[in-house]
Protein backbone atom coordinates (compact mmCIF):
# COMPACT_ATOMS: atom_id res chain seq x y z
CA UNK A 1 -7.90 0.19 38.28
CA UNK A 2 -11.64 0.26 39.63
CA UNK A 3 -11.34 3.69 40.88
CA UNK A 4 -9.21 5.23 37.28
CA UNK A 5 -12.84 3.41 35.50
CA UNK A 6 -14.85 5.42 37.07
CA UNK A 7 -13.31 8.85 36.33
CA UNK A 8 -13.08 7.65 32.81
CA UNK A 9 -16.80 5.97 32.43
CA UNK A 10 -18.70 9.34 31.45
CA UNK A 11 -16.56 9.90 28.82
CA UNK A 12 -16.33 6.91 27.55
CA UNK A 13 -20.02 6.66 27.36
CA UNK A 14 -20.19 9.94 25.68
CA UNK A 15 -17.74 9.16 22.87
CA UNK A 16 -18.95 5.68 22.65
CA UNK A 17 -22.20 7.05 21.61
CA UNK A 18 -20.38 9.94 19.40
CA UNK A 19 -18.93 7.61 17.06
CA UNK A 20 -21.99 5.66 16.82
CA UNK A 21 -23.52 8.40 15.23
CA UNK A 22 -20.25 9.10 12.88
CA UNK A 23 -19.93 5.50 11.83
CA UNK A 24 -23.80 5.62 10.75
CA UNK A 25 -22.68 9.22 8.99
CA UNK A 26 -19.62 7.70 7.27
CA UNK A 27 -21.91 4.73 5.55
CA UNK A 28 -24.70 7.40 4.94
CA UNK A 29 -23.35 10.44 3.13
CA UNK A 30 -21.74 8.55 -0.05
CA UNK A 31 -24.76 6.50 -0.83
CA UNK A 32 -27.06 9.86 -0.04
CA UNK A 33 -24.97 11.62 -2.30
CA UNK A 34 -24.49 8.93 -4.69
CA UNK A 35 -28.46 8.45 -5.01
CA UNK A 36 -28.24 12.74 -5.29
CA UNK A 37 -26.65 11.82 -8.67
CA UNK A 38 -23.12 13.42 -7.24
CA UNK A 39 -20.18 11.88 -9.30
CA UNK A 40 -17.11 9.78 -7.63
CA UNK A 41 -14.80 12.98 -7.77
CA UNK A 42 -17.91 15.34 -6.01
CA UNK A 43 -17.55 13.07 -3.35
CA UNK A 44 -14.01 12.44 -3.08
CA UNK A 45 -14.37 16.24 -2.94
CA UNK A 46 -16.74 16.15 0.35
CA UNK A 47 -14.92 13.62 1.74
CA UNK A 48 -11.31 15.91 1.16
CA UNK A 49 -13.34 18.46 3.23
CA UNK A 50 -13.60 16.65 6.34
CA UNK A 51 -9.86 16.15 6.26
CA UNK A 52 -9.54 19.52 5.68
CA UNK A 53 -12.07 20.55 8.72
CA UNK A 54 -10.01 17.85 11.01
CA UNK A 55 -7.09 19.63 10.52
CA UNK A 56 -8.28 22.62 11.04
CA UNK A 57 -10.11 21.47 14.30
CA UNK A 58 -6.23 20.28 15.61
CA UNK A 59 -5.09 23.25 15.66
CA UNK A 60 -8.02 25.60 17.10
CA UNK A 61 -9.20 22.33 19.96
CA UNK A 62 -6.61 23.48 22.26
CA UNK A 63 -7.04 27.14 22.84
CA UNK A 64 -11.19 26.34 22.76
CA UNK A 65 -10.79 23.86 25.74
CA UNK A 66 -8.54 25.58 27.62
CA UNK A 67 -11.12 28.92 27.19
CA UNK A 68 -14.17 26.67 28.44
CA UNK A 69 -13.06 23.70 29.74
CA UNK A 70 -13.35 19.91 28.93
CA UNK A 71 -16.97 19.68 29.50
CA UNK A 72 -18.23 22.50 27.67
CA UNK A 73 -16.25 21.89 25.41
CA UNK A 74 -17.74 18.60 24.34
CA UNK A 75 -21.44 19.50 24.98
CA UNK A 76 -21.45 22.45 22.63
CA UNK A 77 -19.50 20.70 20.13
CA UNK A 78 -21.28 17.60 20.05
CA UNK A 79 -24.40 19.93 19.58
CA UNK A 80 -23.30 21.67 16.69
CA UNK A 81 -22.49 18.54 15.46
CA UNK A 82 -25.82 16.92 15.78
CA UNK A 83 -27.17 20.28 14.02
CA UNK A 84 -24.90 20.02 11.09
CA UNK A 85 -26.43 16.66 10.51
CA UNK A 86 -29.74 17.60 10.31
CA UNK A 87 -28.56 20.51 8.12
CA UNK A 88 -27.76 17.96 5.65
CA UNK A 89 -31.01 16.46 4.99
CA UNK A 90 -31.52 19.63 3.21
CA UNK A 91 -28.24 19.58 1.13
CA UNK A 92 -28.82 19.10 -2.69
CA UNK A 93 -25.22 21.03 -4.47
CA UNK A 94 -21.36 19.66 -4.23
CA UNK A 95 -20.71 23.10 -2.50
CA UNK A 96 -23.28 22.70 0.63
CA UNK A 97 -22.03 19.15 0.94
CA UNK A 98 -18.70 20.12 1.08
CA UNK A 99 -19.31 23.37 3.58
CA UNK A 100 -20.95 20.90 6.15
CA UNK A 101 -18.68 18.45 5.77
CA UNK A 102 -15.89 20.20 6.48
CA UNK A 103 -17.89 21.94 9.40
CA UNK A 104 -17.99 18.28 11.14
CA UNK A 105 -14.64 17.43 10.27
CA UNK A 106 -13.64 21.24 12.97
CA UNK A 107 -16.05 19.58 15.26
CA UNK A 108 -15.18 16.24 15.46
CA UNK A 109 -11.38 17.17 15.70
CA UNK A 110 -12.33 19.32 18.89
CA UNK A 111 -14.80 17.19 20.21
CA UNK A 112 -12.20 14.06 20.07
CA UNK A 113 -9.13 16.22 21.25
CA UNK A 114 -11.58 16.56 24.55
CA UNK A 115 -12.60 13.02 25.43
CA UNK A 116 -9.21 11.53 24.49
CA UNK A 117 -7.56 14.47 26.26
CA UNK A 118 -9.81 13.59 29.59
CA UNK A 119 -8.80 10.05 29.01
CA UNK A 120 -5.05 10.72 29.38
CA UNK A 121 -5.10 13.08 32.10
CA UNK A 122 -7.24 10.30 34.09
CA UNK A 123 -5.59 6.76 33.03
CA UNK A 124 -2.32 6.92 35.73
CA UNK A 125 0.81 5.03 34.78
CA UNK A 126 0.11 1.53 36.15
CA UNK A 127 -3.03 1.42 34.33
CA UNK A 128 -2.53 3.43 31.49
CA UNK A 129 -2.96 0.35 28.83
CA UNK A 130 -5.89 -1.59 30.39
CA UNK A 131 -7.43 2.01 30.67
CA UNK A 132 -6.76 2.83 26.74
CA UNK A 133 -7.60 -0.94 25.61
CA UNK A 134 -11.59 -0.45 27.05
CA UNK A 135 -11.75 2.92 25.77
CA UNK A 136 -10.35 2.21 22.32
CA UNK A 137 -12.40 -1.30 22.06
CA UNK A 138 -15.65 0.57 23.18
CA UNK A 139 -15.06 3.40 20.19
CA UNK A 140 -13.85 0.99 18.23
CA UNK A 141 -16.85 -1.70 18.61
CA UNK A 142 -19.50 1.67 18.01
CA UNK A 143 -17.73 2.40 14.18
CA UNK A 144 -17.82 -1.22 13.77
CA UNK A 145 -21.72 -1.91 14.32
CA UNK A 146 -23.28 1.50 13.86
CA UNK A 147 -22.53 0.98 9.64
CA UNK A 148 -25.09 -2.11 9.81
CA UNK A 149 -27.75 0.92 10.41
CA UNK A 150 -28.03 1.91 7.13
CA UNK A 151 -30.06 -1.39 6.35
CA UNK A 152 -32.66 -0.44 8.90
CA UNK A 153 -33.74 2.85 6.77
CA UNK A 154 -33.71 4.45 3.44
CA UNK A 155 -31.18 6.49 2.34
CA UNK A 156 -33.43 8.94 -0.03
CA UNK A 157 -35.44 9.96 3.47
CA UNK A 158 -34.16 12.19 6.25
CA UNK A 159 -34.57 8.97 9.27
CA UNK A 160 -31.00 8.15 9.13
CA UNK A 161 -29.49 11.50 9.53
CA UNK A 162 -32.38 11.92 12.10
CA UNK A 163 -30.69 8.69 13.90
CA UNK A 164 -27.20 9.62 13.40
CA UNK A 165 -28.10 13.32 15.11
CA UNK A 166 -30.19 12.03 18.03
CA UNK A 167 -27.29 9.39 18.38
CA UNK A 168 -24.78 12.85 18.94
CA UNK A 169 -27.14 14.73 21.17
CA UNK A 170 -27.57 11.28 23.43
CA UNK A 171 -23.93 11.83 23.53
CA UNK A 172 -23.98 14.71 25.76
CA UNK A 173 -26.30 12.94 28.62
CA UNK A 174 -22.86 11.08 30.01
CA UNK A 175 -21.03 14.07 30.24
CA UNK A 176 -24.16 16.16 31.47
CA UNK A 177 -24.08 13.18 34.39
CA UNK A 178 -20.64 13.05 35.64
CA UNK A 179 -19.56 14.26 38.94
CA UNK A 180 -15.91 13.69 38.44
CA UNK A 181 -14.28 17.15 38.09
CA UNK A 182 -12.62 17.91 34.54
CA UNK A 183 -8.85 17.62 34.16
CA UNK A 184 -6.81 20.73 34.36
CA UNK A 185 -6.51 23.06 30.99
CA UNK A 186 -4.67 21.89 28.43
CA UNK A 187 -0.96 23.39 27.18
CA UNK A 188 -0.60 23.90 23.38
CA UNK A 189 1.65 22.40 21.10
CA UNK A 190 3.96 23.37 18.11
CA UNK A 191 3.08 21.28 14.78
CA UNK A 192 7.71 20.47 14.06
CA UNK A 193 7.28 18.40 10.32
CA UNK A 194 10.77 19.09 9.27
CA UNK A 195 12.23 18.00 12.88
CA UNK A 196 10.73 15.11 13.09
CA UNK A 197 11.04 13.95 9.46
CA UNK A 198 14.60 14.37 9.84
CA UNK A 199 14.72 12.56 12.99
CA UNK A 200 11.78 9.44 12.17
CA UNK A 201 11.52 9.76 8.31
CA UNK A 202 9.85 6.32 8.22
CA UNK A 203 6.74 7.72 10.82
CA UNK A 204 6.36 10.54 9.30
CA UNK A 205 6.33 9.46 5.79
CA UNK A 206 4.40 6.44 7.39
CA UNK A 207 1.34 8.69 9.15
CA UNK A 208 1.21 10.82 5.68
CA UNK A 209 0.60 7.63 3.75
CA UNK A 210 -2.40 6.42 6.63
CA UNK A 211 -3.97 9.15 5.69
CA UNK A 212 -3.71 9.08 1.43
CA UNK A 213 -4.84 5.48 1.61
CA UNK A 214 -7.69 4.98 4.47
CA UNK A 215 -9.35 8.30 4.18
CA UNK A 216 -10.30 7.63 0.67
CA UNK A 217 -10.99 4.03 1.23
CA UNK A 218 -13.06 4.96 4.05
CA UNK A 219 -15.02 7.54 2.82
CA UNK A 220 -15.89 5.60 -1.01
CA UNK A 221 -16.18 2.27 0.46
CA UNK A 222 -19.97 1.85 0.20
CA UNK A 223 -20.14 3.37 -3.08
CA UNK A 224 -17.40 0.99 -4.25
CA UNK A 225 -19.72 -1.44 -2.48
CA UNK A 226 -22.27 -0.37 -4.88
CA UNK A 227 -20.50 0.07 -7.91
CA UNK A 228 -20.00 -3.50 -7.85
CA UNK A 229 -23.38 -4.63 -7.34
CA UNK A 230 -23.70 -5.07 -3.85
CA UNK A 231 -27.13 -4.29 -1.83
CA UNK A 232 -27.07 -1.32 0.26
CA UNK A 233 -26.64 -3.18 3.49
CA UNK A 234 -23.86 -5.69 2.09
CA UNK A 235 -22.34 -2.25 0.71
CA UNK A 236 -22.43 -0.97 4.30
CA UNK A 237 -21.06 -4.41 5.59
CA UNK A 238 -17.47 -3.44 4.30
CA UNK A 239 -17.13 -0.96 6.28
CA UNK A 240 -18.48 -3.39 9.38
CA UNK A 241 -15.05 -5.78 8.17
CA UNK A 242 -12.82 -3.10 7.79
CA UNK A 243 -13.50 -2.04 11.58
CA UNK A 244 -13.49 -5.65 13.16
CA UNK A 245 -10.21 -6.21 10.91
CA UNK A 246 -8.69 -3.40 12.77
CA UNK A 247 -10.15 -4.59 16.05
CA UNK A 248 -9.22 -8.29 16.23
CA UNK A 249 -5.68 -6.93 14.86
CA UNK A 250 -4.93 -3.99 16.39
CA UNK A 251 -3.18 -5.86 19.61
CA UNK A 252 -1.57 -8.84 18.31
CA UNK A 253 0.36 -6.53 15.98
CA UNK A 254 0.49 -4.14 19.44
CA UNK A 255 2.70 -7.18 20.77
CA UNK A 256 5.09 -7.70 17.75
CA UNK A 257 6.25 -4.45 17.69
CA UNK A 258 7.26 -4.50 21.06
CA UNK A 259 9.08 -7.21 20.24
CA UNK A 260 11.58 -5.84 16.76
CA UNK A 261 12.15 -3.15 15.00
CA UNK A 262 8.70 -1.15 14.15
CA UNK A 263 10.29 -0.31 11.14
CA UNK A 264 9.80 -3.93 10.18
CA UNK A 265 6.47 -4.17 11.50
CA UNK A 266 5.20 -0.90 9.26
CA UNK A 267 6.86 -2.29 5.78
CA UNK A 268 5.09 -5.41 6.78
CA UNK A 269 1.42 -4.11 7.02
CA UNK A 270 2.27 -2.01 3.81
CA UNK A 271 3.22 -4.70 1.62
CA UNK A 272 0.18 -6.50 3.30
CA UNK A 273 -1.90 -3.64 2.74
CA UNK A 274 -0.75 -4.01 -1.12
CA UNK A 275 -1.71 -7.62 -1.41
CA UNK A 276 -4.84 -7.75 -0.03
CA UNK A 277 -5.66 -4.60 -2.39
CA UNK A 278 -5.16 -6.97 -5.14
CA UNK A 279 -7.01 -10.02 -3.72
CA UNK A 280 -10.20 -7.24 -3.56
CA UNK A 281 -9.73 -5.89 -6.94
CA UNK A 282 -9.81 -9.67 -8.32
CA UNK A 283 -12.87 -10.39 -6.16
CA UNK A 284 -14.63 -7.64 -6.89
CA UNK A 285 -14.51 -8.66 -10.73
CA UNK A 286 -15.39 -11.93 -10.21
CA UNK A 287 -18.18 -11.17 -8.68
CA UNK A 288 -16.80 -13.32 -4.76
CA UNK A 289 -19.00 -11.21 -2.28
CA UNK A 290 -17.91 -13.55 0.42
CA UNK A 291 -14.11 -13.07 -0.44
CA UNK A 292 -14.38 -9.41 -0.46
CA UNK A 293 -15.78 -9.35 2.95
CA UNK A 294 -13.02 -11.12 4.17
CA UNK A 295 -10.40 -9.02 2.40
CA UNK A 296 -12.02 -6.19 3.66
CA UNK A 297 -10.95 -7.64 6.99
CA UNK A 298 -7.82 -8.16 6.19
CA UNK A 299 -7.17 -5.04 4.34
CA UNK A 300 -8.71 -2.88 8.00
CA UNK A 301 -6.64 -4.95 9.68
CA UNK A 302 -3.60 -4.36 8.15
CA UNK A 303 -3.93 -0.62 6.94
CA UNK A 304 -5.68 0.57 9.85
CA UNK A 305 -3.46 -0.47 12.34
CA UNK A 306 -0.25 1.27 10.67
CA UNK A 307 -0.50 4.42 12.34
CA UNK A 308 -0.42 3.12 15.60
CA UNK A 309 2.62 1.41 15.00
CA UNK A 310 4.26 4.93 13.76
CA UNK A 311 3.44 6.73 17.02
CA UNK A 312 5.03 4.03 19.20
CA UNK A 313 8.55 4.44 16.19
CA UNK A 314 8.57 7.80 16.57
CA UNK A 315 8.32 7.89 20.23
CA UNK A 316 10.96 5.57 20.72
CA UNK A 317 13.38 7.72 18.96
CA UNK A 318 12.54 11.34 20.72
CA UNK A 319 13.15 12.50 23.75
CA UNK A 320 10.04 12.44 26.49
CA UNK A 321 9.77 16.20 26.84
CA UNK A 322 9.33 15.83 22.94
CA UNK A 323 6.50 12.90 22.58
CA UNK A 324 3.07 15.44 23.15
CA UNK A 325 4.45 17.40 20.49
CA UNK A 326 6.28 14.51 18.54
CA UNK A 327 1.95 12.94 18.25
CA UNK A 328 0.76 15.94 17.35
CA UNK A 329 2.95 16.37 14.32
CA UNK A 330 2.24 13.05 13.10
CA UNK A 331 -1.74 13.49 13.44
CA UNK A 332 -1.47 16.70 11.53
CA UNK A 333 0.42 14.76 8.81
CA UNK A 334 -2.31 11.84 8.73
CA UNK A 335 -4.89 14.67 8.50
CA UNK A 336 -3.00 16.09 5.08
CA UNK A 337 -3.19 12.94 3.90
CA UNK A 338 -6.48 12.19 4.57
CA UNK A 339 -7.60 16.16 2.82
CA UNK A 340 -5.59 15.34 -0.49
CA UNK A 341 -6.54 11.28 -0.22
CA UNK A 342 -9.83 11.32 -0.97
CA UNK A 343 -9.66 13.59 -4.61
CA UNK A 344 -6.81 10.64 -5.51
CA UNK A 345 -8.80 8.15 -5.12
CA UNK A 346 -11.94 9.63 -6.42
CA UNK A 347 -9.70 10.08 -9.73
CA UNK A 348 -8.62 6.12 -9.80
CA UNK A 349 -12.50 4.60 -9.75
CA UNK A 350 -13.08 7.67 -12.20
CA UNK A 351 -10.47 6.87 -14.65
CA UNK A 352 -10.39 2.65 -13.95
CA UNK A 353 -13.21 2.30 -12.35
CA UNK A 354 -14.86 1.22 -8.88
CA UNK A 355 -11.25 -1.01 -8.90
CA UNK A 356 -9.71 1.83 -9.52
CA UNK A 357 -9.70 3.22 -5.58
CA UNK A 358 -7.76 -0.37 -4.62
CA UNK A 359 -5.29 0.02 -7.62
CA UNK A 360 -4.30 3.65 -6.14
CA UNK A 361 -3.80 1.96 -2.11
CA UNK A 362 -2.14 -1.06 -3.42
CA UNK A 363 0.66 1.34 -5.45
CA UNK A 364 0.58 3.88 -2.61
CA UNK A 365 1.37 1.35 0.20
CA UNK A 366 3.77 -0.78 -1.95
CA UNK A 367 5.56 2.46 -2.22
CA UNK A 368 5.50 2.98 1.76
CA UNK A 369 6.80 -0.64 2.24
CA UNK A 370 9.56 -0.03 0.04
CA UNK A 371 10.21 3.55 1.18
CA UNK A 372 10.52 2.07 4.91
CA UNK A 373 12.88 -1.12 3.49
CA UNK A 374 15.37 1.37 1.89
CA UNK A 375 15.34 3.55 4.98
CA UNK A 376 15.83 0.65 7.42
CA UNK A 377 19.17 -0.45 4.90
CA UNK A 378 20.91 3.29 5.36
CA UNK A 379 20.18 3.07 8.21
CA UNK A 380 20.79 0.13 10.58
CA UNK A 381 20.90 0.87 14.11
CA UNK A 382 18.74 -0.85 16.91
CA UNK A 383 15.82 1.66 17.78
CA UNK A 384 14.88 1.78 21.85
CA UNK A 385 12.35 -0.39 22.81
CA UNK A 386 8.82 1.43 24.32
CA UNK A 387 5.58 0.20 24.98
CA UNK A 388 2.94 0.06 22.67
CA UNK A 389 -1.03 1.94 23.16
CA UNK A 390 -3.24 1.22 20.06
CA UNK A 391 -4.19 4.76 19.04
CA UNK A 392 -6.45 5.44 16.05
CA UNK A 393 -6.25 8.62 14.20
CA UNK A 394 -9.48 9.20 12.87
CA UNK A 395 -10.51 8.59 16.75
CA UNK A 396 -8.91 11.83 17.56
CA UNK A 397 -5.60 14.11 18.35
CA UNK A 398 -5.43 12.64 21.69
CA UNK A 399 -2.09 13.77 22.48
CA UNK A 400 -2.29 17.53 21.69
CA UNK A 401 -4.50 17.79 24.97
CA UNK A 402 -2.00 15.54 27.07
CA UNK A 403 -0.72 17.19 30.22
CA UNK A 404 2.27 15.38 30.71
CA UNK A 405 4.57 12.63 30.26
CA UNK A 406 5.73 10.09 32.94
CA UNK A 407 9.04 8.66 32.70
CA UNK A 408 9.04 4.86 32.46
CA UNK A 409 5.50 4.43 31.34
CA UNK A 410 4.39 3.60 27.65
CA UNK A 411 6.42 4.97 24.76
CA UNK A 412 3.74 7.17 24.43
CA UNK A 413 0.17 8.54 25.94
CA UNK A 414 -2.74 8.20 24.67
CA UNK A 415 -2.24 9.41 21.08
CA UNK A 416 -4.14 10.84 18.32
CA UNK A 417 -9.01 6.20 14.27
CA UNK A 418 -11.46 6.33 7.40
C-alpha cells in the first residue's frame, strides 16, 4: 500500500492542485459573465462549449499521450490551460467566451485522461480501492473548497483568474518533481453507443441523463445563486454543498450497490434527485437560504453520485476484455449530455425563471427513474455482482488511458467528476 502511494503522490498532488484552480473557474466565469451583462442562454451557451471541448479532448487524449508521454503530456496541457485563463480576463463577446471555453474543456479532457490514466496503471489489484478512495477524496475535497475563493476577490477585476491560473501552473511543480518513471503508452479505444445501449440500456441512458442535468446545474449554479438574492460568496457556497453532498455520499451509496441490483440504486437517486429539485425550487421562493444549502447537499449527493453507479451496472454486465472500452462509451455519452445540457437549462430559468433550471432536472431525472423502473420490469434477471470504485465524470475519462484489466479485481478500473 505504502509503496503503490508513493508512485501515485506526484500526481495526485498535481491534479489536486488542477482542480483547485477549475473549481475557482467554475464559480468565476458565470458571475464574470453575468456582471459582463451576458444573458442566461449566452452562458448556457459557454458552458455547452466546454462539454463540447471535453468531448472533443476524449477522443484526441489518447493518441497525444501516447506521442509524448504521460508527463509531457500534463505539463504542456496544464500550461495552456493556465494561459487560456488569463486569456479570459480580456474576453468581453459571447463568441470569445465560448472559443476559450471550449479550448479548456480539450485541455482538461487530456489533462485528466493523463493523471487518472497514471493512477490506474499504478494502483495494483489489492489496493486498487484504498488507492482510488485518496485520490478521488483529494480531487474531490479541492472542487469542494476552492468555490469559497470567490469571496476573497472581486469578480469585475482580473485577481481571480490570476489565482485560478497560478493555481494550474503550481500544478505542474509535482509532476516536474517526480522520479517515478511514467506508465507505459496508452492503447486507444473504440467509442460502441449502439452495443452497449443494447446490452445496458439503463447505463447508458443513465450516463446521458448525468450529463443533461449536472452540467447545467453546475455551470448556472451561482447565477441561480444570484438570481435569488444571494451574496456572491453564499452564491458560491452552493456549489461548496453540492461537492461535500457528493463527498459524504459517494461511498455509502458505493456500499448499497454492491449489495442489489444497481438498477435499483440509479432509479433511487433519480427520483431523489427529483424531490430534492422541488424542495430547492420551494426554498428558493421563500426566500430559506439555510434550506437551500442543505438541499444543495442533498441534491450533489444524490445526482452526482449516479454516474458512478452506471459504470459499476454496465461493467457487471460486459465481458472484461470489454470494460476499458465499455467506460469510455459511457463518458462520451455523459459528455453529450453535458454539451446539449447546459442550452436546456439556460432556456428553463429564461422562460420560468432562476426556478426554472430545477424544474428542467426535477422532470429530466423523474423521467430517468421511471425509464430505469420500466426497464428493470421487462426485464428481470439478477445482474452479476462487481465491486464498486467511485468515479466522477467531470474528474476525467480515466478509463480510456487504462492498460489493462485484471480478472477478479473491481468491476471496473479507475473510470472516467458540473
Amino acid at each position: 500500500m505504502n509503496s503503490s502511494l508513493s508512485l501515485i503522490w506526484a500526481v495526485t498532488a498535481a491534479t489536486t492542485l488542477l482542480q483547485s484552480g477549475n473549481g475557482l473557474l467554475q464559480a468565476l466565469m458565470p458571475l464574470r459573465m453575468q456582471s459582463a451583462g451576458l444573458s442566461i442562454t449566452s452562458i448556457g451557451i459557454v458552458a455547452a462549449a466546454y462539454g463540447l471541448g471535453f468531448s472533443t479532448g476524449c477522443f484526441l487524449a489518447p493518441a497525444f499521450i501516447r506521442h509524448v508521454g504521460y508527463i509531457r503530456a500534463f505539463a504542456s496541457l496544464a500550461a495552456i490551460a493556465a494561459v487560456v485563463i488569463l486569456i479570459m480576463t480580456e474576453a468581453d463577446s459571447t463568441l470569445e467566451w465560448v472559443v476559450l471555453r471550449g479550448l479548456t474543456g480539450v485541455t482538461f479532457a487530456c489533462v485528466f485522461t493523463a493523471t487518472d490514466g497514471w493512477i490506474s496503471a499504478r494502483a495494483t489489484s489489492s489496493h486498487r480501492g484504498r488507492i482510488l478512495s485518496i485520490y478521488m477524496i483529494c480531487t474531490k475535497i479541492a472542487l469542494m473548497l476552492s468555490p469559497l475563493g470567490i469571496a476573497l476577490g472581486d469578480i469585475r477585476s482580473d485577481g481571480l483568474f490570476m489565482a485560478a491560473s497560478a493555481l494550474m501552473s503550481l500544478s505542474l511543480l509535482p509532476i516536474a518533481a517526480t522520479t517515478t518513471q511514467e506508465p507505459p503508452a496508452p492503447r486507444s479505444v473504440r467509442i460502441r453507443v449502439k452495443n452497449l445501449f443494447l446490452a445496458a440500456p439503463s447505463a447508458v441512458v443513465g450516463s446521458f441523463i448525468v450529463g443533461l442535468v449536472n452540467g447545467p446545474v453546475i455551470a448556472i449554479t451561482p447565477v441561480f445563486g444570484t438570481s435569488i438574492g444571494l451574496k456572491q460568496g453564499e452564491a458560491a457556497a452552493l456549489l461548496f454543498a453540492l461537492q461535500a453532498g457528493s463527498l459524504l455520499l459517494q461511498w455509502p451509496l458505493g456500499w448499497l450497490s454492491d449489495r442489489s441490483d444497481r438498477r435499483y440504486v440509479i432509479a433511487g437517486l433519480a427520483a431523489g434527485t427529483s424531490v430534492v429539485s422541488v424542495i430547492i425550487l420551494l426554498a428558493s421562493m421563500s426566500g430559506a437560504g439555510a434550506v437551500i444549502i442543505w438541499a444543495f447537499a442533498a441534491w450533489g449527493g444524490f445526482a452526482l453520485c449516479i454516474y458512478s453507479v452506471c459504470v459499476a451496472h454496465a461493467c457487471d454486465i460486459v465481458e472484461p476484455e470489454n470494460i476499458i472500452s465499455t467506460i469510455g462509451t459511457l463518458l462520451f455519452s455523459w459528455a453529450v449530455g453535458v454539451t446539449v445540457g447546459p442550452l436546456f437549462g439556460a432556456m428553463a430559468m429564461t422562460s420560468l425563471g432562476p426556478g426554472g433550471l430545477f424544474i428542467y432536472s426535477g422532470v429530466v431525472c423523474l423521467f430517468l427513474a421511471i425509464f430505469v423502473v420500466v426497464r428493470i420490469r421487462r426485464q428481470r434477471r439478477e445482474p452479476a455482482k462487481g465491486g464498486f470504485v467511485d468515479v466522477s465524470p467531470t474528474s476525467s475519462p480515466t478509463a480510456v488511458m487504462a492498460p489493462r484489466v485484471e480478472k477478479g479485481t473491481s468491476s471496473q478500473p479507475v473510470a472516467a467528476d458540473e
